[in-house]
Protein backbone atom coordinates (compact mmCIF):
# COMPACT_ATOMS: atom_id res chain seq x y z
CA UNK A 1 63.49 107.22 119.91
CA UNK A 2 67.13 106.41 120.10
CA UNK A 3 68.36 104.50 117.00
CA UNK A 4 70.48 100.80 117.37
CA UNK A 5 73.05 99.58 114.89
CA UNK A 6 74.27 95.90 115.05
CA UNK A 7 77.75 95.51 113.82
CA UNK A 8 78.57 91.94 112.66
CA UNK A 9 82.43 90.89 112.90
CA UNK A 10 85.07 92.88 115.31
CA UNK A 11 87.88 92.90 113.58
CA UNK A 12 89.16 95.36 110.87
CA UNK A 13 86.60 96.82 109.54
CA UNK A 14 83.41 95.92 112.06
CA UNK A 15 85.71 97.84 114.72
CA UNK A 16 86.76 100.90 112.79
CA UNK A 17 82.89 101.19 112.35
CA UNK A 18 81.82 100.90 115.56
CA UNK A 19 84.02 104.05 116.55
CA UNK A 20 83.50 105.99 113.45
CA UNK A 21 79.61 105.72 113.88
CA UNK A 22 80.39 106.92 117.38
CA UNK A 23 82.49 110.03 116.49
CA UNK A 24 79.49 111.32 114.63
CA UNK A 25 76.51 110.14 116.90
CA UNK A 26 77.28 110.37 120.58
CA UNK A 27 73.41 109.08 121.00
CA UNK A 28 72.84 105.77 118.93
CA UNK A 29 72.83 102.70 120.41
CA UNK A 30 75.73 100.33 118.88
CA UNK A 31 76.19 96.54 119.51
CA UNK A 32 79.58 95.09 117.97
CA UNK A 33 79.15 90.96 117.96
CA UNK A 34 82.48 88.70 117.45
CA UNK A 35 82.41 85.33 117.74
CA UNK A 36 85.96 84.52 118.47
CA UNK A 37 87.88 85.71 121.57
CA UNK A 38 89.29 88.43 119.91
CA UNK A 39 89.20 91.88 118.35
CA UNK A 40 90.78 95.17 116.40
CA UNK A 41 93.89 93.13 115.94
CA UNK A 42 96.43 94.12 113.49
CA UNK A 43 96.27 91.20 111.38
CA UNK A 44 99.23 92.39 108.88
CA UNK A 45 101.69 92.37 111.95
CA UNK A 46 100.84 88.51 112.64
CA UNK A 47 103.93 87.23 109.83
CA UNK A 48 106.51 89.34 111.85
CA UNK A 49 105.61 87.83 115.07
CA UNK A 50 105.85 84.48 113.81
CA UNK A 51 109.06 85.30 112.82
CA UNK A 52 110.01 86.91 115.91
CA UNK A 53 110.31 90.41 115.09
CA UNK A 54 107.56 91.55 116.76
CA UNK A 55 108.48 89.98 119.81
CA UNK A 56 105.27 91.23 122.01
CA UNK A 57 102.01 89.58 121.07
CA UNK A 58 100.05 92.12 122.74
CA UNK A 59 101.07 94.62 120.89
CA UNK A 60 98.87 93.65 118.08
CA UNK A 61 95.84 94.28 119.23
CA UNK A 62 94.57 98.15 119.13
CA UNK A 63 92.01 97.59 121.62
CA UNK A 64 90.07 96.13 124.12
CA UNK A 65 86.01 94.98 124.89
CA UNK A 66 86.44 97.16 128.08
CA UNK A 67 87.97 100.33 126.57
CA UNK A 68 85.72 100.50 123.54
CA UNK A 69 83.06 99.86 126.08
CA UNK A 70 84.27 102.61 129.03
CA UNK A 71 86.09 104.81 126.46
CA UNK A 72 83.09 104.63 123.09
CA UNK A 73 79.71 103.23 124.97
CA UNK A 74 80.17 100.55 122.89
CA UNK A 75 78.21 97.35 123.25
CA UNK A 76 80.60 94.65 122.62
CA UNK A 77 79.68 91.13 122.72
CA UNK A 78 82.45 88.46 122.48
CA UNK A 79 81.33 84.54 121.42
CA UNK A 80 78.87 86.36 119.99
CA UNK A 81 77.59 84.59 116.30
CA UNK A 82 75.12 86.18 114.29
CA UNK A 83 73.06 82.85 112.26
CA UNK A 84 70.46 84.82 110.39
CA UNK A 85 69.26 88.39 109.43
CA UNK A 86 65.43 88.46 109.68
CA UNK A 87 64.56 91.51 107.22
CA UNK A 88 61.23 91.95 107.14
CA UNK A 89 61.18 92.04 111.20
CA UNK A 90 64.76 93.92 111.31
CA UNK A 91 66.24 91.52 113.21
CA UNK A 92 69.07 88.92 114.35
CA UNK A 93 69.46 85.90 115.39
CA UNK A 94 72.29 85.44 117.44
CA UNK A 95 74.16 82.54 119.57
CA UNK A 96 75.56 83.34 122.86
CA UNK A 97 77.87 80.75 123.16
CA UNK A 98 79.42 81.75 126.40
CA UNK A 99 75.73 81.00 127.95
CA UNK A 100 74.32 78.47 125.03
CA UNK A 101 71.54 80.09 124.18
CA UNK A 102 70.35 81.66 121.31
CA UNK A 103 68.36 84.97 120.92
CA UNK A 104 66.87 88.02 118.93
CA UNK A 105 67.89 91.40 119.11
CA UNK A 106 66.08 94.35 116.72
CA UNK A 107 67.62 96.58 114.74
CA UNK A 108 68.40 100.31 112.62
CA UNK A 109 70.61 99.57 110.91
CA UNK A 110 72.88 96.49 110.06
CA UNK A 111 76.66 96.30 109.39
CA UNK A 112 78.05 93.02 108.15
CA UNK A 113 81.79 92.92 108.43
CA UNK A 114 82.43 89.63 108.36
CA UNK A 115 85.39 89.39 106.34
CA UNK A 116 86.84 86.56 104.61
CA UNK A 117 88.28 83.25 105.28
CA UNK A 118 91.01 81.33 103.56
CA UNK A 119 90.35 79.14 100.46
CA UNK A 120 91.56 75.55 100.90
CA UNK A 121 92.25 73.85 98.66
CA UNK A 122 91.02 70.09 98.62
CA UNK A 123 94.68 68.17 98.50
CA UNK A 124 94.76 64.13 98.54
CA UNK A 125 96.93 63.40 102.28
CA UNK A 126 96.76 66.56 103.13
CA UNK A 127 95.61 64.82 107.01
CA UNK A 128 99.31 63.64 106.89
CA UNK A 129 101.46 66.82 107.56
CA UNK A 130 101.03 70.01 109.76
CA UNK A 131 99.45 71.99 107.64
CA UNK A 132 98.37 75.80 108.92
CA UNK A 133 96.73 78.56 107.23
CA UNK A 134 97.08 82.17 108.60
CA UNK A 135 94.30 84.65 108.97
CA UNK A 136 93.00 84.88 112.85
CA UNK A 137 95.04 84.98 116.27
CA UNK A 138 94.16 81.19 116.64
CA UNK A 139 95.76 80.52 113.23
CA UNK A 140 98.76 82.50 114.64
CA UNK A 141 98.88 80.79 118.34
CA UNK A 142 98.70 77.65 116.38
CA UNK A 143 101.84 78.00 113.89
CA UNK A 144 103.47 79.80 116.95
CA UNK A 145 103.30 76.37 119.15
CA UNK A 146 103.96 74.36 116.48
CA UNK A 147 107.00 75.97 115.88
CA UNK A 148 108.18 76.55 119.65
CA UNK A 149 107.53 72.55 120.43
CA UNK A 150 108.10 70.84 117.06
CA UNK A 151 111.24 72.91 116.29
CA UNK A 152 110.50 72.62 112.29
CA UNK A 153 113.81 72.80 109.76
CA UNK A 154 111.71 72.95 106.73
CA UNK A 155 108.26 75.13 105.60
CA UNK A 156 106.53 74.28 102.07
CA UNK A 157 104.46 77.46 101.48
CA UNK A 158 101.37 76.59 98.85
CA UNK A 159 100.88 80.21 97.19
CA UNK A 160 103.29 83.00 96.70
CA UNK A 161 101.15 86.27 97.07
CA UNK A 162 102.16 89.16 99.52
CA UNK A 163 101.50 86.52 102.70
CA UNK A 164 103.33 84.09 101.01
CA UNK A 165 106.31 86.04 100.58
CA UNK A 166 106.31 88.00 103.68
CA UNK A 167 106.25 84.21 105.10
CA UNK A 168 109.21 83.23 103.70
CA UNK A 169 110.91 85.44 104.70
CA UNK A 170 110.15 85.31 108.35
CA UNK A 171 110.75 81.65 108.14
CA UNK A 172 113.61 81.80 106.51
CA UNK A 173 114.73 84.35 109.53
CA UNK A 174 113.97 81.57 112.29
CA UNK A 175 116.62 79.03 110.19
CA UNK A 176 114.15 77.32 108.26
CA UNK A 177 114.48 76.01 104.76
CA UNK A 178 111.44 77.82 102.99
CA UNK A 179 110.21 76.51 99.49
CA UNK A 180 107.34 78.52 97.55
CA UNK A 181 104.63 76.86 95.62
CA UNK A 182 103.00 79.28 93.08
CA UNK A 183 100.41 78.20 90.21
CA UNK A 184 100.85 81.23 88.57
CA UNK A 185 104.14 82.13 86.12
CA UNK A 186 105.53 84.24 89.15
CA UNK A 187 105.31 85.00 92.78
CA UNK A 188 102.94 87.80 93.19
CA UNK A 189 101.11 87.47 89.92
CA UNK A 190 99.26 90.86 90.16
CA UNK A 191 102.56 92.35 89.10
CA UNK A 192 104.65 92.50 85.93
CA UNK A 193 107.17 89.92 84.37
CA UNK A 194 109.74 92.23 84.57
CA UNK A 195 109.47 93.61 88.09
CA UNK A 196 108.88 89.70 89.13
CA UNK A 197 112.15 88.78 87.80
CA UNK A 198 113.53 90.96 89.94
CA UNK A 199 112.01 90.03 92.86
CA UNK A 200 112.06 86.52 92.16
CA UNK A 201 116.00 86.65 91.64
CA UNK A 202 116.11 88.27 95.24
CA UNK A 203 114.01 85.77 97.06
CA UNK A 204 116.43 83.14 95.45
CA UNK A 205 119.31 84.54 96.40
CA UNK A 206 117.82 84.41 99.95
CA UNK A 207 118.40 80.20 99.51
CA UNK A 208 114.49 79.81 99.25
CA UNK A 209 113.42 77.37 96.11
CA UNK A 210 110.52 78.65 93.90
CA UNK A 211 108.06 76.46 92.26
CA UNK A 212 106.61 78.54 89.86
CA UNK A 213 103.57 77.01 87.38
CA UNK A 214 103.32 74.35 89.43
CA UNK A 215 101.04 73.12 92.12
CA UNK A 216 100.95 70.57 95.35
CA UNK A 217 98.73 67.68 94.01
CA UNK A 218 99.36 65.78 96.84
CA UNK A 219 100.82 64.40 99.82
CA UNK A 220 102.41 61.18 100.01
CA UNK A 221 103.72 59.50 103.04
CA UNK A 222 106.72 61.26 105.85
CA UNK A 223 105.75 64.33 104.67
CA UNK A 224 106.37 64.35 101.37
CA UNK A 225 105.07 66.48 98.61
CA UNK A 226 104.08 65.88 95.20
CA UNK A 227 103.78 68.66 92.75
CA UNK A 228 101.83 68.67 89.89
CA UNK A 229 105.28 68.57 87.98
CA UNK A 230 106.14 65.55 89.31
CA UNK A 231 108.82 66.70 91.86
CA UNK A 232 108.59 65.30 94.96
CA UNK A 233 110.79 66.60 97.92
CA UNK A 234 110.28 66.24 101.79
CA UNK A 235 109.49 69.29 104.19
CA UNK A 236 108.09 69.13 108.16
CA UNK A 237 104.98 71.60 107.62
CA UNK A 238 102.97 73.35 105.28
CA UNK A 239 101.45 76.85 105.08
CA UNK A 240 98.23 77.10 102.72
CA UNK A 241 98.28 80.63 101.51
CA UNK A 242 96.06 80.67 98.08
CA UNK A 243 93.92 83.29 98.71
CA UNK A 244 90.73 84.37 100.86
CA UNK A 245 86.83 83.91 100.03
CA UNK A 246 84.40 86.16 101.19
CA UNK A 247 82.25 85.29 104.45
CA UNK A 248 79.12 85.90 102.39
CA UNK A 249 76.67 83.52 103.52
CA UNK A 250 74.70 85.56 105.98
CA UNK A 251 74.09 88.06 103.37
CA UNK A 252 73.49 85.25 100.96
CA UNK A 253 70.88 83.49 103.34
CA UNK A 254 69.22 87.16 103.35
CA UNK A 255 68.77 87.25 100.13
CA UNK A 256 71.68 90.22 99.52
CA UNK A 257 73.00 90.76 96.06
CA UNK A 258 76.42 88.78 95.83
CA UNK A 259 78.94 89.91 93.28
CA UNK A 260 80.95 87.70 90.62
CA UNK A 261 83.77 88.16 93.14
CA UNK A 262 81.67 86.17 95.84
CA UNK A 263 81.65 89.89 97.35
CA UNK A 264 78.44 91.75 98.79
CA UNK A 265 77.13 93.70 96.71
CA UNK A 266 76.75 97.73 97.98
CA UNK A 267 76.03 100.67 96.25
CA UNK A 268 78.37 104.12 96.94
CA UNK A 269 77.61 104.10 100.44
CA UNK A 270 78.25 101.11 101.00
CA UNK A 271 74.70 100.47 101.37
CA UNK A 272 73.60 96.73 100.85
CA UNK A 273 70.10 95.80 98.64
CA UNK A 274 69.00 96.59 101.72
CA UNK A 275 68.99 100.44 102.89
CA UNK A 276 69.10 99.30 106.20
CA UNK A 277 72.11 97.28 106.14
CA UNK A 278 75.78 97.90 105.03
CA UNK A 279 78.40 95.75 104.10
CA UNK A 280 82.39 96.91 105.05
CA UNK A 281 85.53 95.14 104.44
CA UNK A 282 87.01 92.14 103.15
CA UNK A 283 83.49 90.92 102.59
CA UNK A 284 82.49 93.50 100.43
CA UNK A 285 82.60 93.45 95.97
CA UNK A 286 84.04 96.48 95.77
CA UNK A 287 84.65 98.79 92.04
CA UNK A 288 87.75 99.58 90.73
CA UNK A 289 88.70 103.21 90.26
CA UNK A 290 90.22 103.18 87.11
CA UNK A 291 87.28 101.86 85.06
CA UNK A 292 84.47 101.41 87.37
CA UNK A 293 84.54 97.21 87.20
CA UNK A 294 84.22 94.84 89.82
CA UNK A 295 87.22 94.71 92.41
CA UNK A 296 87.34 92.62 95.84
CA UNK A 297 90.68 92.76 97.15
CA UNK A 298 91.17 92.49 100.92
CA UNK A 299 93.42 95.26 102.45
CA UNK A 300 92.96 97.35 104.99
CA UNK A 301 92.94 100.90 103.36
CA UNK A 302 89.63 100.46 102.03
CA UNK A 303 88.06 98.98 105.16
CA UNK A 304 89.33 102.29 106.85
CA UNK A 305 87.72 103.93 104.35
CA UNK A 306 83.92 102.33 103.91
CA UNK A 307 83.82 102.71 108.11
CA UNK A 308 84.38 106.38 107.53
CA UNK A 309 82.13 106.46 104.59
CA UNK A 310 78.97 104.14 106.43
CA UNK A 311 79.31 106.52 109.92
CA UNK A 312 79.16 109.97 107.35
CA UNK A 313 76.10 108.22 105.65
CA UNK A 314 74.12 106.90 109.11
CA UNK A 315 74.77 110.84 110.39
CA UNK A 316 73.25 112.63 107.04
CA UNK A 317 76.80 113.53 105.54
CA UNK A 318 76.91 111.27 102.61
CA UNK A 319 80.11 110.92 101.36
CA UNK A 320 80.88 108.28 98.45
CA UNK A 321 83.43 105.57 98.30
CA UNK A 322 85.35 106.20 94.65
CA UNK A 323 86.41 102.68 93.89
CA UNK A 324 89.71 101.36 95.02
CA UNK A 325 93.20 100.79 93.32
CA UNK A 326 94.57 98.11 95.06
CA UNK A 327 97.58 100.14 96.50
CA UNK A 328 99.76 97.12 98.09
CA UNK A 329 103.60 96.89 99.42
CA UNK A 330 105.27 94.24 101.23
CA UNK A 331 108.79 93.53 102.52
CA UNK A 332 110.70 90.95 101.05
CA UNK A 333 113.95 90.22 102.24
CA UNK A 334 116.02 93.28 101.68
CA UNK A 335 113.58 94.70 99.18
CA UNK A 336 110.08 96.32 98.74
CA UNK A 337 107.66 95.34 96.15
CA UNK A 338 104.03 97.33 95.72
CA UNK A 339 101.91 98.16 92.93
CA UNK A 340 98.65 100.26 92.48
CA UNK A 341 96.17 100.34 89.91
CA UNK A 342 96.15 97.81 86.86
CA UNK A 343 98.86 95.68 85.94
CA UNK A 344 100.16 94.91 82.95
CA UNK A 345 98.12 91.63 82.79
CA UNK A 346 95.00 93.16 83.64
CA UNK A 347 95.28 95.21 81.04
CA UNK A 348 95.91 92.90 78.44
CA UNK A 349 93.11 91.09 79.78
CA UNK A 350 90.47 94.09 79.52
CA UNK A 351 92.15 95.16 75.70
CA UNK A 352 93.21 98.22 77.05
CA UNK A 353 95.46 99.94 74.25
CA UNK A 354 98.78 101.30 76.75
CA UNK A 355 102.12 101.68 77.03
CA UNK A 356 104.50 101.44 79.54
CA UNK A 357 107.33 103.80 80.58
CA UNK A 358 110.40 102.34 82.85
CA UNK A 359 113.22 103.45 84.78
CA UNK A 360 115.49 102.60 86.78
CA UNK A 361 117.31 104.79 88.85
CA UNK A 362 119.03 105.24 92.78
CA UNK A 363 116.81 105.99 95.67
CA UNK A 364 118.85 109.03 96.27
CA UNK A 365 121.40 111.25 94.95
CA UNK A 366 124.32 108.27 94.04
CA UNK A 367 127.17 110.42 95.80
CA UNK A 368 125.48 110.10 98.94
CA UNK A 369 126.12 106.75 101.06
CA UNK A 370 123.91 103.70 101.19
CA UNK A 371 122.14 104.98 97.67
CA UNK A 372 119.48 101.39 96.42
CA UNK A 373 118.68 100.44 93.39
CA UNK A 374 114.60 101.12 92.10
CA UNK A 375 113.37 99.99 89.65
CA UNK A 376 109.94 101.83 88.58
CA UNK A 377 106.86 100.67 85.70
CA UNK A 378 103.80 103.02 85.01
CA UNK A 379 101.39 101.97 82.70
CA UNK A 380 99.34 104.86 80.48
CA UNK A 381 96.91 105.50 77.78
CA UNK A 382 99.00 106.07 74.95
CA UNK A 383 96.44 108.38 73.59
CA UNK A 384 95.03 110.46 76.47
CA UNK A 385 97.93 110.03 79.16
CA UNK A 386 95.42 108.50 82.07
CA UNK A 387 97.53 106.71 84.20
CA UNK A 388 96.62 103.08 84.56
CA UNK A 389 98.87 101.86 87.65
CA UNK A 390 102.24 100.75 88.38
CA UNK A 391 104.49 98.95 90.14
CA UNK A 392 108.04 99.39 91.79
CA UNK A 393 110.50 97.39 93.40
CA UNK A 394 113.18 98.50 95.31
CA UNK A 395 115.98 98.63 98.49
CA UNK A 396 114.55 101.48 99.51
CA UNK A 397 111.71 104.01 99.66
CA UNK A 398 109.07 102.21 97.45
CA UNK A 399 106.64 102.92 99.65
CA UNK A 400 107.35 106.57 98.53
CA UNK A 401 106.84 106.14 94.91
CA UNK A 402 103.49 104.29 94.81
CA UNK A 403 102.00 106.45 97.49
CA UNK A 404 102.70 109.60 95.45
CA UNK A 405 101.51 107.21 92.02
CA UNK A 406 98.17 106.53 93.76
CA UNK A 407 97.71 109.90 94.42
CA UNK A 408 98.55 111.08 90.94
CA UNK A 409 96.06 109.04 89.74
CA UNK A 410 93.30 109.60 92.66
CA UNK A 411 93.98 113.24 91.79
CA UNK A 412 93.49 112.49 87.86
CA UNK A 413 96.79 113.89 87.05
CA UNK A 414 98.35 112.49 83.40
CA UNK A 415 100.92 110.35 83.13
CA UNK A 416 103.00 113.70 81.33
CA UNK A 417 101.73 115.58 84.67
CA UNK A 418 104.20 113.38 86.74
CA UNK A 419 107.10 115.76 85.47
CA UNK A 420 105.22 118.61 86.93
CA UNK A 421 105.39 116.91 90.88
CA UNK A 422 107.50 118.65 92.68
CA UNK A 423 109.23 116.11 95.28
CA UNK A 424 111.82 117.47 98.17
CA UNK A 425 115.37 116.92 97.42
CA UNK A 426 118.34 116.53 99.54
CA UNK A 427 121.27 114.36 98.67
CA UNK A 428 119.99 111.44 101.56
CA UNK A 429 116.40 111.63 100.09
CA UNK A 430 116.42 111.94 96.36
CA UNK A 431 117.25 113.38 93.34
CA UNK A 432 116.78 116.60 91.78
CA UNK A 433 114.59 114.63 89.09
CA UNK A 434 112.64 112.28 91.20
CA UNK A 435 111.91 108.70 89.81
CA UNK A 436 108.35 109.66 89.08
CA UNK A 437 109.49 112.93 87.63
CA UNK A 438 111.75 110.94 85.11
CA UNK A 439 108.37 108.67 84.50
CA UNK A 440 106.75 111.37 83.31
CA UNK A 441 109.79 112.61 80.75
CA UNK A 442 110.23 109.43 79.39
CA UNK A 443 105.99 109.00 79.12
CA UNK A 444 105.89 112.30 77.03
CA UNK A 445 108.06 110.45 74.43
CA UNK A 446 106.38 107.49 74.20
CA UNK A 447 103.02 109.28 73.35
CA UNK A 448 105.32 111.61 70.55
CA UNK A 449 106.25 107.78 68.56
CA UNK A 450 103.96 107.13 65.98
């Protein structure tokens, strides 16, 4: 008898599923639910439309109910809402809410991929400003009227991770007066003090006002904020971006193991308590592939990746997920900032014994026009040479360092073995020594100090 997967959530990593299973089983039955009007969008774009370089809206979504349908055999089911996994019967519950009704459909196997949804915080007159948070197309279509009709001179944004940052500046490119609001001691706290500074004295320069250790406590009247510092200052809207939350409560309400993260629990496979039912995505606890702990960070690389893994596993091909670093860039103004692996304050956190080599250096050969400053950290064991992480932040090709620093480490290499990389080299790429290369040279004399 011909098998049936249900696939809960169409977005990332519910989508990427639902074709994956069907590149390796031309034969089972699959059913992809959403409940909102839309799917496969590329979520990440959204900041650069608000700010009007992506000028097409379309072009964010990869694909269509029809194609998946005509192109895949692909049940899809829009206004489609799972309420509650029945178990013992392998079954949903599900509301139509095109036609109002609710109704049960049996299952194989399960796939929640329900992703996350953005923590808001509870803020006293909040109800009296425009206040947006960004994670879906309606969040966009919302800030994206607001500003075409309401014409805004001034943006307040309440948390100054990668969104946050990749907001101001696309605010700041429609005219707009940006201020950041961080809790933390910088923007993007997952990185070091030192590359921060840098950053931070960029995004300054850029005339946006940072916040940093501080917090909105509340909002007073005319749209006026109060930090907990005491400063007040006016600004038209607010953007709440403080982080995401798992969706876990449908694997909550079935009784699914849910991680200290608020993540779902899976095993290598991405297998749930369950061995019927899989968890992908944002929704998912995930482990950390430097030391094997707990690690829920939502990005799209690993949502890719557990699609890929769930389809081998459903066809008899197991193939385990490793853990994740956390491999992140984002554009900031005229520079790049990413990291991978742990951080510095991670690390002091855990008690890891490391040290930490730095350099800074030209993102190609200096004689050649248009040459950046980069500015490179790599965290080691001082004893062994296992690369913890890194970050790097830059004018130009970043994206090039931590990709080839995530795959040192994915590929177990030493923090000495970076000398051994060989990198191409032409006077408009790079230097003879590459910045990783000269990582690895200064690394080797760390570990010689006693």
């Amino acid at each position: 008898m011909k098998k049936k997967v249900i696939i809960i959530g169409a977005v990332g990593g519910g989508a990427t599923t639902a074709s994956q299973i069907r590149k390796v089983d031309k034969e089972i039955e699959i059913i992809l639910l959403e409940k909102t009007s839309y799917l496969s969008y590329g979520a990440c774009g959204m900041p650069y439309y608000l700010g009007d370089v992506i000028k097409d809206r379309e072009s964010l979504f990869a694909a269509t109910p029809e194609r998946l349908h005509t192109k895949k055999n692909i049940d899809v089911r829009m206004h489609h809402e799972a309420l509650q996994i029945n178990r013992d019967k392998k079954s949903l519950l599900i509301r139509d809410h095109d036609g109002n009704s609710d109704y049960e459909e049996s299952y194989d196997y399960l796939v929640i991929a329900t992703g996350a949804s953005p923590f808001l915080p509870d803020i006293a007159g909040l109800q009296q400003i425009p206040a947006f948070h960004l994670r879906t197309v309606e969040d966009m279509d919302r800030i994206k009227q607001f500003l075409e009709t309401e014409k805004p001179e001034t943006c307040t944004i309440i948390g100054g991770g990668f969104i946050g940052v990749e907001m101001a500046e696309n605010f700041t490119h429609l005219g707009m007066k940006v201020n950041i609001v961080e809790r933390s001691q910088h923007v993007i706290s997952i990185i070091d003090d030192d590359t921060a500074k840098l950053l931070q004295d960029h995004i300054t320069l850029q005339d946006v006002k940072l916040f940093t250790n501080d917090g909105l406590k509340e909002v007073l009247p005319e749209c006026t904020l109060k930090l907990e510092s005491g400063e007040t200052f006016p600004t038209d809207f607010i953007l709440l971006s403080v982080g995401v939350k798992p969706r876990n409560q449908l694997a909550n309400q079935a009784g699914l193991s849910i991680g200290e993260s608020g993540g779902v629990v899976t095993n290598e496979y991405m297998q749930t308590d369950d061995p019927c039912i899989y968890a992908v995505g944002d929704v998912v606890e995930s482990i950390d592939f430097i030391d094997g702990t707990p690690k829920q960070v939502p990005l799209a690389w690993p949502a890719h990746r557990q699609a890929y893994i769930i389809a081998k596993h459903l066809s008899g091909n197991p193939v385990p997920f490793k853990g994740m670093l956390g491999t992140a860039i984002a554009k900031v103004f005229e520079l790049s900032i990413a990291s991978t692996g742990l951080g510095e304050k991670e690390l002091k956190d855990k008690g890891y014994a490391y040290k930490t080599a730095v350099h800074e250096g030209k993102s190609h050969a200096g004689y050649y026009p248009g040459a950046q400053d980069v500015y490179v950290r790599v965290h080691f064991c001082p004893e062994t040479g296992k690369i913890f992480g890194g970050n790097v932040v830059g004018g130009e090709g970043v994206d090039k360092q931590i990709d080839i620093l995530a795959t040192a480490i994915y590929g177990g290499l030493t923090v000495t073995g970076l000398q051994e990389i060989e990198t191409c080299y032409a006077p408009p790429f790079s230097s003879p020594k590459g910045l990783l290369n000269m990582i690895g040279y200064k690394a080797t004399g760390l570990m010689n100090e006693k």
